[in-house]
Protein backbone atom coordinates (compact mmCIF):
# COMPACT_ATOMS: atom_id res chain seq x y z
CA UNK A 1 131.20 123.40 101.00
CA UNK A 2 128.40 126.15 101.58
CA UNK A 3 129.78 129.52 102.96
CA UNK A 4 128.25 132.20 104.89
CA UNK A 5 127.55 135.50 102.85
CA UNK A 6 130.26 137.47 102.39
CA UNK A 7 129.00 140.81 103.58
CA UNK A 8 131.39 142.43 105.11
CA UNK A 9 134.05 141.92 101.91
CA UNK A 10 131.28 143.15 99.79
CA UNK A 11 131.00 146.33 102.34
CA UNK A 12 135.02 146.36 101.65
CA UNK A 13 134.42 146.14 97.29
CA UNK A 14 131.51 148.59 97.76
CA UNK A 15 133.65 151.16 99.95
CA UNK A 16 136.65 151.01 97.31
CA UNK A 17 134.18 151.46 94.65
CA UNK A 18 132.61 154.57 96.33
CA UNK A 19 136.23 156.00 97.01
CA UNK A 20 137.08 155.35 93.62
CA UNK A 21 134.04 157.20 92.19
CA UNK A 22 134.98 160.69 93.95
CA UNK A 23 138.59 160.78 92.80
CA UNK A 24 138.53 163.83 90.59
CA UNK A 25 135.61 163.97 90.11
CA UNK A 26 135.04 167.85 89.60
CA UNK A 27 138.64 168.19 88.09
CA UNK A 28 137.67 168.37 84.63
CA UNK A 29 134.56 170.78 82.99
CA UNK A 30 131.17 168.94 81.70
CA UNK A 31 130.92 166.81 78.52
CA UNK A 32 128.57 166.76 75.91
CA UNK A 33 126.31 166.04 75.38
CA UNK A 34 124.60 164.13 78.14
CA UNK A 35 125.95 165.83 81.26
CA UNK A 36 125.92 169.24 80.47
CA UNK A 37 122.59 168.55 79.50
CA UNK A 38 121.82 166.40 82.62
CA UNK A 39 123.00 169.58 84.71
CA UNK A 40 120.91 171.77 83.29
CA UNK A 41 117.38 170.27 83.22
CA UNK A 42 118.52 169.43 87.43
CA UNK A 43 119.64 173.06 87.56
CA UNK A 44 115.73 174.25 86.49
CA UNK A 45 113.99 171.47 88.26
CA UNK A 46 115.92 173.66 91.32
CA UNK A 47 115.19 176.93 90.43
CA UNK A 48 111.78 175.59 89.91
CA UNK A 49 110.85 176.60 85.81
CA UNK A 50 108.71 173.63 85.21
CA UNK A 51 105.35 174.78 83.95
CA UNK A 52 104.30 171.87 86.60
CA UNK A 53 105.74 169.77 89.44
CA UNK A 54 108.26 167.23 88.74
CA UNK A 55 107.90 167.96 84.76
CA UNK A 56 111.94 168.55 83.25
CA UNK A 57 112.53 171.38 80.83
CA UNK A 58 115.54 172.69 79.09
CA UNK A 59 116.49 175.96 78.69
CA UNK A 60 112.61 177.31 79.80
CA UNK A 61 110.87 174.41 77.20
CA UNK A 62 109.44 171.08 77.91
CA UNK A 63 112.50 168.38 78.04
CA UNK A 64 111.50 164.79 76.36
CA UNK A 65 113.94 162.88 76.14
CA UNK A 66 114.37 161.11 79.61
CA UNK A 67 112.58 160.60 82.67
CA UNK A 68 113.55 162.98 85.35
CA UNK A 69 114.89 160.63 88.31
CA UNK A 70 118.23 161.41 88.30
CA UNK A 71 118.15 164.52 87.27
CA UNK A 72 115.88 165.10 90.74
CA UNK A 73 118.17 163.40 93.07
CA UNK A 74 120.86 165.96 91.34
CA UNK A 75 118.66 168.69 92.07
CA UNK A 76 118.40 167.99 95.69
CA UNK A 77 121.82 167.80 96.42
CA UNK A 78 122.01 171.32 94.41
CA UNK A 79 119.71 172.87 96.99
CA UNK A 80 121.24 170.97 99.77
CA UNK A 81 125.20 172.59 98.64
CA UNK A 82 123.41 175.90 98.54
CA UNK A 83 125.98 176.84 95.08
CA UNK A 84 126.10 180.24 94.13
CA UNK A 85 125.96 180.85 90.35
CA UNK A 86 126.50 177.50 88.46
CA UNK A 87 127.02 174.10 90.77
CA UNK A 88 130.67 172.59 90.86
CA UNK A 89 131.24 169.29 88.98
CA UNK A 90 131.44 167.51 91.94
CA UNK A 91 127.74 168.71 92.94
CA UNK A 92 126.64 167.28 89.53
CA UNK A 93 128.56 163.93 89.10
CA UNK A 94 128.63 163.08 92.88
CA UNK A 95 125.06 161.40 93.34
CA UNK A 96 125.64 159.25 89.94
CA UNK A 97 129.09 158.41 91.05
CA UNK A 98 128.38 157.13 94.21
CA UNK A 99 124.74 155.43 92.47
CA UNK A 100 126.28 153.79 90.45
CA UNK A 101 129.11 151.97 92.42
CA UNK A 102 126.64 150.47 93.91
CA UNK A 103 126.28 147.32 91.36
CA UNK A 104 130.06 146.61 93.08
CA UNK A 105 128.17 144.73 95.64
CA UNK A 106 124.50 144.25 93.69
CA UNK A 107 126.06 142.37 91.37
CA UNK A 108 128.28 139.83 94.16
CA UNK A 109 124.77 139.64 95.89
CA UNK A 110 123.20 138.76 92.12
CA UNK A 111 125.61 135.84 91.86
CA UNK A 112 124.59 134.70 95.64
CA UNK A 113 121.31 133.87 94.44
CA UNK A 114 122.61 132.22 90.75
CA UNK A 115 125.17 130.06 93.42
CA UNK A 116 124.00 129.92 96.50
CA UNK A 117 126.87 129.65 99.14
CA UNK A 118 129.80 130.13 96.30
CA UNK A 119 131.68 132.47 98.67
CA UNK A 120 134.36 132.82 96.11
CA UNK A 121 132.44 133.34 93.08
CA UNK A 122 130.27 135.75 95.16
CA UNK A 123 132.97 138.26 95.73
CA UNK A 124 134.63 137.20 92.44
CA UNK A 125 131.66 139.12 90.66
CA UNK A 126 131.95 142.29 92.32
CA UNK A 127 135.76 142.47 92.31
CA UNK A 128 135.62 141.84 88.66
CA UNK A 129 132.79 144.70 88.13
CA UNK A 130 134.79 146.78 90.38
CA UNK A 131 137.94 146.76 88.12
CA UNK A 132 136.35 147.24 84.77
CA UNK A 133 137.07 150.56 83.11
CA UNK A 134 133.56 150.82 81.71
CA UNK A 135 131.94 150.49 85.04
CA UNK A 136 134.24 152.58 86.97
CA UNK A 137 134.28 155.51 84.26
CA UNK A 138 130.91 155.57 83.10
CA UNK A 139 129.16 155.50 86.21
CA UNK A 140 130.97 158.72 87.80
CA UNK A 141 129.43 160.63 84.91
CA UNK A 142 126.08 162.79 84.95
CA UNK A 143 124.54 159.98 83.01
CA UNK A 144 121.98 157.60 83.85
CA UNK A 145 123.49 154.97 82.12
CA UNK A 146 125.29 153.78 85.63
CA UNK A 147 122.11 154.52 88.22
CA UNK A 148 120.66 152.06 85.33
CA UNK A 149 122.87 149.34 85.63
CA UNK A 150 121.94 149.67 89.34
CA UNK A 151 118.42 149.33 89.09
CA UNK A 152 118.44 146.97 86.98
CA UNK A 153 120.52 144.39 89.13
CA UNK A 154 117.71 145.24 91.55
CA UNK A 155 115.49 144.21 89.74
CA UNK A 156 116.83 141.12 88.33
CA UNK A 157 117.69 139.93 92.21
CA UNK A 158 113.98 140.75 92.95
CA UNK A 159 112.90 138.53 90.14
CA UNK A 160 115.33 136.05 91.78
CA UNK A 161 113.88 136.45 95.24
CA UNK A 162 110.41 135.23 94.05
CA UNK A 163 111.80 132.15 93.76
CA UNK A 164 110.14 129.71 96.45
CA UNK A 165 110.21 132.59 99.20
CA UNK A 166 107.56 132.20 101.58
CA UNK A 167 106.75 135.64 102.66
CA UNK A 168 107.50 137.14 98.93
CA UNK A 169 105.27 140.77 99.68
CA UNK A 170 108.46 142.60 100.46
CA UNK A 171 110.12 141.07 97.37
CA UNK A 172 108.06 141.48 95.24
CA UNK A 173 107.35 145.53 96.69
CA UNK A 174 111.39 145.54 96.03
CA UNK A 175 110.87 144.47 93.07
CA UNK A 176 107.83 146.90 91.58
CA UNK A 177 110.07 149.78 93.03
CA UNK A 178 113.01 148.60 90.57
CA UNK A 179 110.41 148.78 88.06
CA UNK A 180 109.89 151.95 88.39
CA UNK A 181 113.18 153.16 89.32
CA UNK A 182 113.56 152.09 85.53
CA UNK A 183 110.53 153.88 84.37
CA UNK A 184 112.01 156.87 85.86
CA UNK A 185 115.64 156.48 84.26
CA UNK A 186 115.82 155.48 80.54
CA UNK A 187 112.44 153.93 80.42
CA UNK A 188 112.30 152.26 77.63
CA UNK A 189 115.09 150.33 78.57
CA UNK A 190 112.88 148.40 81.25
CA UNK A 191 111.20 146.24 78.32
CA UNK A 192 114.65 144.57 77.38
CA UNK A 193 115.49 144.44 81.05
CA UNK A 194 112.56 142.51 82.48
CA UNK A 195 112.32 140.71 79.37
CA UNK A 196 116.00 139.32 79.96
CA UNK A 197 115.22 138.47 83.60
CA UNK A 198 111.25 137.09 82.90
CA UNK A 199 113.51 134.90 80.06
CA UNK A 200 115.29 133.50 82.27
CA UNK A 201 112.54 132.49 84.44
CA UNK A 202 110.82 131.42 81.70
CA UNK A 203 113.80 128.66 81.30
CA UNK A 204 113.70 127.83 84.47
CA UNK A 205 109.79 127.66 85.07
CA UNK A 206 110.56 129.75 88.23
CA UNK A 207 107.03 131.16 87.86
CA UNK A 208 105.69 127.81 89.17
CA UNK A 209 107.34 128.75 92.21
CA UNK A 210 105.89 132.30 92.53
CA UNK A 211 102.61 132.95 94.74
CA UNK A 212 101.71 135.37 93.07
CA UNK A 213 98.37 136.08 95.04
CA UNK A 214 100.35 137.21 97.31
CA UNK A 215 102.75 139.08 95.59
CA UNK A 216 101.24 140.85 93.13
CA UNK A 217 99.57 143.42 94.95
CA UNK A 218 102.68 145.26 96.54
CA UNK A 219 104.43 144.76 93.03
CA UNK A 220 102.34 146.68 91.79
CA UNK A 221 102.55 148.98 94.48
CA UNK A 222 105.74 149.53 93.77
CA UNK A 223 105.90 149.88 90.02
CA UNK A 224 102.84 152.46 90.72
CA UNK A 225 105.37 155.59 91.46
CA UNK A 226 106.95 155.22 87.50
CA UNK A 227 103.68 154.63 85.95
CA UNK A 228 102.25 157.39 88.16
CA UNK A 229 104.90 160.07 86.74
CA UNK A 230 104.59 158.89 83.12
CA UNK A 231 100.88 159.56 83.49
CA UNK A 232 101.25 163.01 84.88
CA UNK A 233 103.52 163.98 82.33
CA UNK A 234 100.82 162.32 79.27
CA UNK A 235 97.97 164.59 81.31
CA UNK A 236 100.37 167.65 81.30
CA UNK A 237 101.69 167.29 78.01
CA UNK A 238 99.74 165.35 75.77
CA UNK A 239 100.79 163.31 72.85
CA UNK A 240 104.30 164.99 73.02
CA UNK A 241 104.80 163.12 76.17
CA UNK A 242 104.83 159.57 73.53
CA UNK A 243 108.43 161.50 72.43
CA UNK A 244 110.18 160.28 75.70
CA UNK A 245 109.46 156.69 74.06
CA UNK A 246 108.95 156.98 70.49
CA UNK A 247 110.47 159.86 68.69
CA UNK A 248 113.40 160.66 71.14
CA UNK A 249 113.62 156.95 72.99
CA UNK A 250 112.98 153.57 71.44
CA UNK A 251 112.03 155.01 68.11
CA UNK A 252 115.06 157.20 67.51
CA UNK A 253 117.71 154.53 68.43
CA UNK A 254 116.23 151.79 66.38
CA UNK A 255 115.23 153.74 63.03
CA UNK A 256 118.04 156.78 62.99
CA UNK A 257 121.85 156.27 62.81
CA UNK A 258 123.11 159.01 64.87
CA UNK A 259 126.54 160.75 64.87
CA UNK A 260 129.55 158.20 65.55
CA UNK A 261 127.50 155.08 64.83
CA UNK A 262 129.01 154.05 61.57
CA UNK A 263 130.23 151.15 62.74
CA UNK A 264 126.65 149.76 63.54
CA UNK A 265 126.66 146.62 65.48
CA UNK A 266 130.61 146.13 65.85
CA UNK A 267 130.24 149.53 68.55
CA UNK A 268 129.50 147.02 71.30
CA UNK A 269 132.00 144.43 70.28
CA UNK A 270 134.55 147.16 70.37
CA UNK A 271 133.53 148.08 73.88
CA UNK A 272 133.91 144.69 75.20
CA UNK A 273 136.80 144.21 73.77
CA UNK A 274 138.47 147.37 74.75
CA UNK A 275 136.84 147.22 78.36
CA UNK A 276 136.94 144.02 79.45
CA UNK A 277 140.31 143.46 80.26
CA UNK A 278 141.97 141.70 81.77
CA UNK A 279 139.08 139.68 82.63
CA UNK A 280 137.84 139.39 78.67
CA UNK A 281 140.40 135.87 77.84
CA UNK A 282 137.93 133.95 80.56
CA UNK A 283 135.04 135.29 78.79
CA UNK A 284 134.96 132.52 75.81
CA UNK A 285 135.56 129.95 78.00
CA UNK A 286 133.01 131.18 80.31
CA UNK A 287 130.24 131.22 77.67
CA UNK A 288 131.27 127.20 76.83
CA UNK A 289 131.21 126.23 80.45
CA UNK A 290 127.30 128.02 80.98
CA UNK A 291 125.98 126.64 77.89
CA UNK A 292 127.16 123.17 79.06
CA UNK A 293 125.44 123.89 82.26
CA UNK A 294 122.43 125.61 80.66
CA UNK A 295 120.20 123.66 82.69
CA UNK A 296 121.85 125.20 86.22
CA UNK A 297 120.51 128.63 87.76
CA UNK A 298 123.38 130.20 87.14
CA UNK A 299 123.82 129.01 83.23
CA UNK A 300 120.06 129.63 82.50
CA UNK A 301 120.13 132.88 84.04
CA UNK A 302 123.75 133.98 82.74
CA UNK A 303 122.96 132.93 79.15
CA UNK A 304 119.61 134.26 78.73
CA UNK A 305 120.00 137.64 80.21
CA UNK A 306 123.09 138.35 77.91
CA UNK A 307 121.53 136.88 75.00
CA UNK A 308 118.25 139.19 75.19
CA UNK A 309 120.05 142.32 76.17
CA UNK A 310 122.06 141.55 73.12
CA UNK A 311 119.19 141.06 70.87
CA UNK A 312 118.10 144.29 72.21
CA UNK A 313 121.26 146.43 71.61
CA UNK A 314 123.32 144.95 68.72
CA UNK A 315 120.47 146.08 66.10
CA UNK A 316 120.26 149.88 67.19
CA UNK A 317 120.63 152.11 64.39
CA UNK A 318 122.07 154.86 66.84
CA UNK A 319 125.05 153.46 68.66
CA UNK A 320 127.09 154.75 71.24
CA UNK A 321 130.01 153.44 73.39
CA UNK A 322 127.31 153.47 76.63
CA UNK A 323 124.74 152.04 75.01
CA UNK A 324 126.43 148.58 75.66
CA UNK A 325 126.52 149.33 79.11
CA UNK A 326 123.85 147.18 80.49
CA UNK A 327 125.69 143.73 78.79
CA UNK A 328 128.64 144.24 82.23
CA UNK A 329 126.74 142.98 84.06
CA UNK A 330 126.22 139.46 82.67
CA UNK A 331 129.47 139.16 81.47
CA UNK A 332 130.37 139.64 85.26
CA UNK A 333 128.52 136.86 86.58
CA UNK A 334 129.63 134.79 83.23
CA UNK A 335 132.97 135.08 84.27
CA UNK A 336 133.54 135.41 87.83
CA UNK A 337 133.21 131.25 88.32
CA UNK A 338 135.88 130.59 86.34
CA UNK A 339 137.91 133.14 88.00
CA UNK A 340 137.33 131.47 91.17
CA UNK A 341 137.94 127.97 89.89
CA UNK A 342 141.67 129.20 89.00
CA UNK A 343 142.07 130.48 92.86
CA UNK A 344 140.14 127.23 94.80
CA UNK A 345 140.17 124.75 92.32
CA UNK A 346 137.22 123.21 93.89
CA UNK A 347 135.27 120.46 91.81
CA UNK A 348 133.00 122.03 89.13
CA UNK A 349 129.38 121.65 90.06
CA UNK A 350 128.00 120.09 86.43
CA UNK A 351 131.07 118.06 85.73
CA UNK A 352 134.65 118.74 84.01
CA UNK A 353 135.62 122.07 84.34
CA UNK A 354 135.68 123.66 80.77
CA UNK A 355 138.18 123.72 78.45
CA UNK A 356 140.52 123.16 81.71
CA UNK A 357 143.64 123.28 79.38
CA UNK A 358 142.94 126.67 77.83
CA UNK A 359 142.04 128.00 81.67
CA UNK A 360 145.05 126.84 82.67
CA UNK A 361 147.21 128.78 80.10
CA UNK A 362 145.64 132.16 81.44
CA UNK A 363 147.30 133.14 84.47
CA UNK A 364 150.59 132.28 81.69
CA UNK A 365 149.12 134.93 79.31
CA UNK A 366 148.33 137.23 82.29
CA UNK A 367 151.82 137.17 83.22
CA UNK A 368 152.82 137.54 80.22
CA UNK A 369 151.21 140.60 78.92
CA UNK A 370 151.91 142.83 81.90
CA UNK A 371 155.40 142.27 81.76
CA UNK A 372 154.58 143.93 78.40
CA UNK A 373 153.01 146.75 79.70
CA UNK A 374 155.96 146.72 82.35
CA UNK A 375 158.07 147.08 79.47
CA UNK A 376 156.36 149.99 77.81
CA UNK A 377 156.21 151.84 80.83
CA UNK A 378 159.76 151.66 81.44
CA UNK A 379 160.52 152.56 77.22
CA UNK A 380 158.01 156.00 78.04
CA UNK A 381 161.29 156.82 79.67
CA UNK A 382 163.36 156.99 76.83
CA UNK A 383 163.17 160.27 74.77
CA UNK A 384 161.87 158.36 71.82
CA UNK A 385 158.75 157.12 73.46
CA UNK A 386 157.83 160.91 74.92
CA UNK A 387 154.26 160.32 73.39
CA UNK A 388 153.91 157.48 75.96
CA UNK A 389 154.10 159.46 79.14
CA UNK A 390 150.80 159.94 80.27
CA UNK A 391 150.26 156.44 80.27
CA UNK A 392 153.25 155.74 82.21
CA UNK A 393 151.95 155.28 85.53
CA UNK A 394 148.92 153.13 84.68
CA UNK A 395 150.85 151.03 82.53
CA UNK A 396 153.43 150.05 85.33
CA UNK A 397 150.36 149.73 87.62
CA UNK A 398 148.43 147.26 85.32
CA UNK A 399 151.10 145.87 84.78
CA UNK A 400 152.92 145.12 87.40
CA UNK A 401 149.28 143.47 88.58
CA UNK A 402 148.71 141.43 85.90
CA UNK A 403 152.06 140.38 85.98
CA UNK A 404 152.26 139.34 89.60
CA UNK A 405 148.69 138.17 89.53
CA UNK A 406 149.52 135.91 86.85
CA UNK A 407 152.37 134.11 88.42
CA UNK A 408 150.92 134.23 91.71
CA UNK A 409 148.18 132.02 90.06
CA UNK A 410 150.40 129.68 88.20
CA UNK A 411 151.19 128.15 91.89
CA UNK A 412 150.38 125.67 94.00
CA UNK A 413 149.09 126.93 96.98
CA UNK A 414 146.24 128.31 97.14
CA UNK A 415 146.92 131.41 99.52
CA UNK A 416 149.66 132.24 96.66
CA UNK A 417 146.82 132.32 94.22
CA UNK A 418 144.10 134.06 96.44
CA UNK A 419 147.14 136.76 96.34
CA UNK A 420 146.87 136.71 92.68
CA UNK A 421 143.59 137.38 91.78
CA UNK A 422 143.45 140.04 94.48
CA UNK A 423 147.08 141.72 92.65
CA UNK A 424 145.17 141.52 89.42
CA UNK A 425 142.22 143.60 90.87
CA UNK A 426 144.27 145.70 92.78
CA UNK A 427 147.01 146.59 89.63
CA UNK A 428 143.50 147.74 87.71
CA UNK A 429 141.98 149.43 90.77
CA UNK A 430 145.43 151.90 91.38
CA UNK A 431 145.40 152.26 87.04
CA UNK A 432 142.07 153.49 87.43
CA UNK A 433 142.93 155.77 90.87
CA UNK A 434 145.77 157.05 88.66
CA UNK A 435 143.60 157.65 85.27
CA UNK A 436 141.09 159.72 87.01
CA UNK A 437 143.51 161.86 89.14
CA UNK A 438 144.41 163.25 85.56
CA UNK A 439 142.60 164.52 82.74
CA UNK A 440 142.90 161.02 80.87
CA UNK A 441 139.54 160.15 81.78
CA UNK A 442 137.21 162.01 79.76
CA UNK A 443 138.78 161.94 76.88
CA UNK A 444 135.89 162.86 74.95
CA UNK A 445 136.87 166.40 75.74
CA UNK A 446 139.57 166.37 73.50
CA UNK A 447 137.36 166.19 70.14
CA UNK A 448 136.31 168.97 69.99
CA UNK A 449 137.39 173.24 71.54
CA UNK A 450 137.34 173.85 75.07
CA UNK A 451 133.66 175.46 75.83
CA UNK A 452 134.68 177.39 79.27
CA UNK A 453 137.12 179.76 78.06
CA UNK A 454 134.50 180.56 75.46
CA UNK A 455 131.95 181.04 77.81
CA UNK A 456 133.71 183.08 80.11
CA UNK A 457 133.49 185.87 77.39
CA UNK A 458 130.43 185.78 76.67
CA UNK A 459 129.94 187.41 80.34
CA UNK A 460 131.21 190.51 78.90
CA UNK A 461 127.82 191.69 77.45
CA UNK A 462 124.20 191.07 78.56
CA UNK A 463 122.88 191.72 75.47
CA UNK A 464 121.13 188.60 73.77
CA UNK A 465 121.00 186.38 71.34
CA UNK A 466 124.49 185.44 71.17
CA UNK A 467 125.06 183.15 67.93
CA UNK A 468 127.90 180.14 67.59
CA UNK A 469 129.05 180.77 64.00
CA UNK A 470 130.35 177.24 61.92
CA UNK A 471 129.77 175.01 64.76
CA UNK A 472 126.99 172.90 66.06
CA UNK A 473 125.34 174.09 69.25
CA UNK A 474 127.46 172.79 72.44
CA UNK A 475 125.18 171.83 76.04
CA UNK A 476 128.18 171.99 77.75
CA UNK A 477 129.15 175.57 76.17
CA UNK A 478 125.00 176.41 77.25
CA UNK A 479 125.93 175.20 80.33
CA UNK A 480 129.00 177.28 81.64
CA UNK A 481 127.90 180.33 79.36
CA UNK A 482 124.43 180.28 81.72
CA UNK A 483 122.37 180.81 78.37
CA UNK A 484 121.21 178.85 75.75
CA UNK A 485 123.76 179.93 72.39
CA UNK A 486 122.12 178.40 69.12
CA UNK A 487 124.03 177.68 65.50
CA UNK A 488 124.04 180.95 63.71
CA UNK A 489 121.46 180.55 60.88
CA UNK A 490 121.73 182.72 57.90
CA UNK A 491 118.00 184.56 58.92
CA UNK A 492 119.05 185.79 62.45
CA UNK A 493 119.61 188.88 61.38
CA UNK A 494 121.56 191.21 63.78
CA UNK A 495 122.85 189.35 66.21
CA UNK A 496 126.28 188.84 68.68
CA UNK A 497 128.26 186.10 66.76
CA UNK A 498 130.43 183.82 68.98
CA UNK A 499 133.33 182.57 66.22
CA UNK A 500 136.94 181.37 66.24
CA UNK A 501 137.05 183.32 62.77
CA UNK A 502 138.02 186.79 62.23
CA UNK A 503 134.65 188.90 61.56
CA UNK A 504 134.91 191.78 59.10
CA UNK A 505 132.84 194.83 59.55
CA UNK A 506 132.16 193.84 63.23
CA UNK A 507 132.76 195.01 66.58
CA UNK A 508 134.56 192.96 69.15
CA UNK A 509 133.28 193.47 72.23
CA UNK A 510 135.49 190.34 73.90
CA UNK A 511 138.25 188.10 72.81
CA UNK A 512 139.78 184.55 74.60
CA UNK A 513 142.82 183.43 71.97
CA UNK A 514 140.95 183.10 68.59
CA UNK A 515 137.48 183.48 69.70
CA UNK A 516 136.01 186.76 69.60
CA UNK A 517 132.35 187.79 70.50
CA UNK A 518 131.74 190.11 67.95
CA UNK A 519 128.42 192.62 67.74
CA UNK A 520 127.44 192.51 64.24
CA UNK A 521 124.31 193.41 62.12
CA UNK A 522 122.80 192.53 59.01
CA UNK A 523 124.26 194.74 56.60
CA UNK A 524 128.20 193.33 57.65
CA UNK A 525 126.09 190.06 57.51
CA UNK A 526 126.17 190.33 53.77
CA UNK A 527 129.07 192.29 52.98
CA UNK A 528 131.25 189.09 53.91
């Protein structure tokens, strides 16, 4: 039976997803490299060092490696907090945060179209992208990685929407502006995005559908804006504009294996199946049951979008954890009918329900492993399990939601097992409250020294050009020091040397633990 849409549970989803999103948000410093380096090119498009409007640069030279949407949205609300000396956190993660929660709902409204008046699979889609770790901790970064995701639903609904609508000019303006939403994100990552939805309506034959006198003109309208700022930027900057999607975009990812990508193409298997709990045992079945309902909307559409972004990602020769980003949201929509065929049980629309003896066993399994985690909370109590207890609180909240949920679906009734998918949401939900309320979060923090004490010295002196001896250069040290501190080379000649090393023949002007910022000059160089 056909439901009404759901909008004011997805309002619910969407406002729990936004609250979520601002829970510590400026608790812990910047991260390399992307948000310290995000923060900095909004910090000059505010103070206005552009050698042209809306052009990014870094440290006073022209910035080409991303588009600068979100980095001018970040901007704004910099002006609009009026921040003396450097912008808190929460001014710099705050408009991606709250950006980026908004596939909670996108993604319920995606599935609307795929299933039209399947209520339960609906709001199944955006509870399950609401509960993922990867969603939730990724998008309340100062990365674009999350505003992307958004956009990109966006567009794929627009691409949906063209679909026998009579009056599609509005659509398809919706759609252009998703377009260049894109353009003005991680550009490059619009061809794999459009391709995956245009696949799909390839399958289909949508296009036949499409009156496309009539909407072409405001699609391109709206894609006008992203094509508009990428040829400003070519008029401004010539052929080093082509590094945005060549040398530093497409080109790099595809032809250079950068730093942490030994693992190649397993990076995005280990992603999903690290993130996609607990909701990653439906995802097997989930791929059977749309392949044997390929020739549905929603298998056609599922299949096809996850299969080109895949093509897409899985080959880069540069591969990081967030790179795979973009694949949540069709493993959302791939598994969000099956969750709701365990809670109404309602006949499955192209036949048997698949592998209905496996689904069955899952709710079992559910149960089974949060009493595990249930267990290991309670054993972080013991002195012999001391290294357990920071994870002691999320692990009795997933668990003691997995655990309920599962039983709670193992019944009857189905009230009882409405109750159980919603404790299985809500046991990840309060783990995820709990995990960013401490400094668990960003753990990428932890590899390497902290940068603020470090910078906080370097305040001591206003002499320049202060050199980082035996490390790398740090954004996020750039960042909080307010100036741009390069690898010492072995020409710089006389120089202030940042180190964690003791420094013969120098003078220390300031010291935090082992760091010193020493003044040394060329002859000490070469004495050591």
């Amino acid at each position: 039976m056909a439901h009404t849409f759901p909008w004011r549970l997805l309002l619910i989803l969407w406002v729990t997803a936004a609250l979520l999103s601002c829970i510590g948000l400026g608790n812990l410093p910047l991260k390399d490299f992307d948000e310290a380096t995000v923060a900095r090119v909004a910090l000059e498009f505010h103070q206005g060092t552009g050698e042209a409007p809306l052009l990014p640069v870094l440290w006073n030279e022209p910035y080409l490696n991303k588009a600068p949407g979100l980095h001018l949205i970040i901007a704004t609300l910099i002006g609009m907090t009026n921040s003396q000396g450097l912008p808190s956190e929460w001014v710099i993660r705050i408009a991606p945060a709250l950006l980026s929660s908004l596939i909670v709902p996108l993604g319920g409204l995606l599935q609307w179209q795929l299933r039209p008046g399947d209520r339960d699979s609906c709001l199944g889609t955006s509870a399950i992208l609401l509960s993922l770790l990867p969603i939730a901790r990724h998008g309340r970064l100062a990365m674009l990685d999350g505003t992307q995701l958004t956009v990109m639903a966006v567009l794929w609904i627009g691409l949906l929407r063209l679909h026998r609508t009579r009056h599609p000019a509005g659509i398809s303006l919706l759609t252009g502006l998703a377009a260049s939403g894109m353009l003005l994100l991680k550009a490059p990552l619009l061809l794999p995005a459009a391709a995956a939805g245009l696949a799909a309506v390839g399958l289909g034959q949508e296009w036949r559908h499409w009156r496309l006198t009539t909407a072409a003109p405001t699609l391109l309208i709206g894609v006008l804006p992203g094509i508009a700022w990428h040829l400003w930027h070519a008029w401004h900057r010539g052929a080093s504009a082509l590094w945005l999607w060549g040398g530093d975009g497409a080109g790099r990812v595809l032809l250079e294996a950068g730093e942490g990508s030994d693992l190649g193409w397993r990076v995005p298997l280990i992603e999903l199946l690290e993130g996609g709990w607990p909701w990653l045992l439906l995802f097997p079945i989930a791929l059977f049951g749309a392949w044997h309902a390929r020739q549905s909307r929603w298998g056609y559409w599922s299949l096809s979008t996850l299969a080109v972004l895949a093509a897409a990602i899985l080959p880069l020769r540069t591969q990081l954890p967030w790179y795979s980003h973009p694949l949540w949201l069709p493993f959302a929509l791939l598994c969000a009918p099956l969750l709701a065929w365990m809670v109404n049980r309602m006949p499955w629309p192209s036949g048997a329900v698949p592998m209905r003896r496996i689904l069955a066993v899952i709710p079992a399994l559910w149960a089974g492993l949060g009493g595990l985690l249930l267990i290991a909370g309670v054993a972080s109590l013991t002195p012999a399990a001391q290294a357990l207890i920071d994870y002691r609180s999320p692990a009795l909240a997933v668990g003691a939601g997995w655990c309920t949920g599962g039983i709670l679906l193992m019944q009857n009734t189905q009230s009882r097992r409405q109750l159980g998918a919603l404790s299985l949401v809500i046991g990840n939900v309060t783990a995820l409250a709990i995990v960013f309320h401490s400094p668990l979060w960003l753990w990428e923090l932890n590899e390497s020294w902290p940068v603020r004490p470090v910078a906080g010295i370097t305040a001591s002196t206003s002499l320049s050009p202060i050199r980082l001896k035996g490390f790398d250069e740090r954004p996020s040290l750039n960042w909080y020091a307010e100036q741009r501190i390069r690898r010492e080379q072995s020409n710089d000649g006389k120089n202030l040397r940042l180190s964690d090393q003791p420094q013969p023949n120098c003078k220390i002007l300031a010291n935090t633990g082992d760091w010193t910022l020493s003044d040394c000059d060329n002859m000490s160089m070469k004495n050591e």
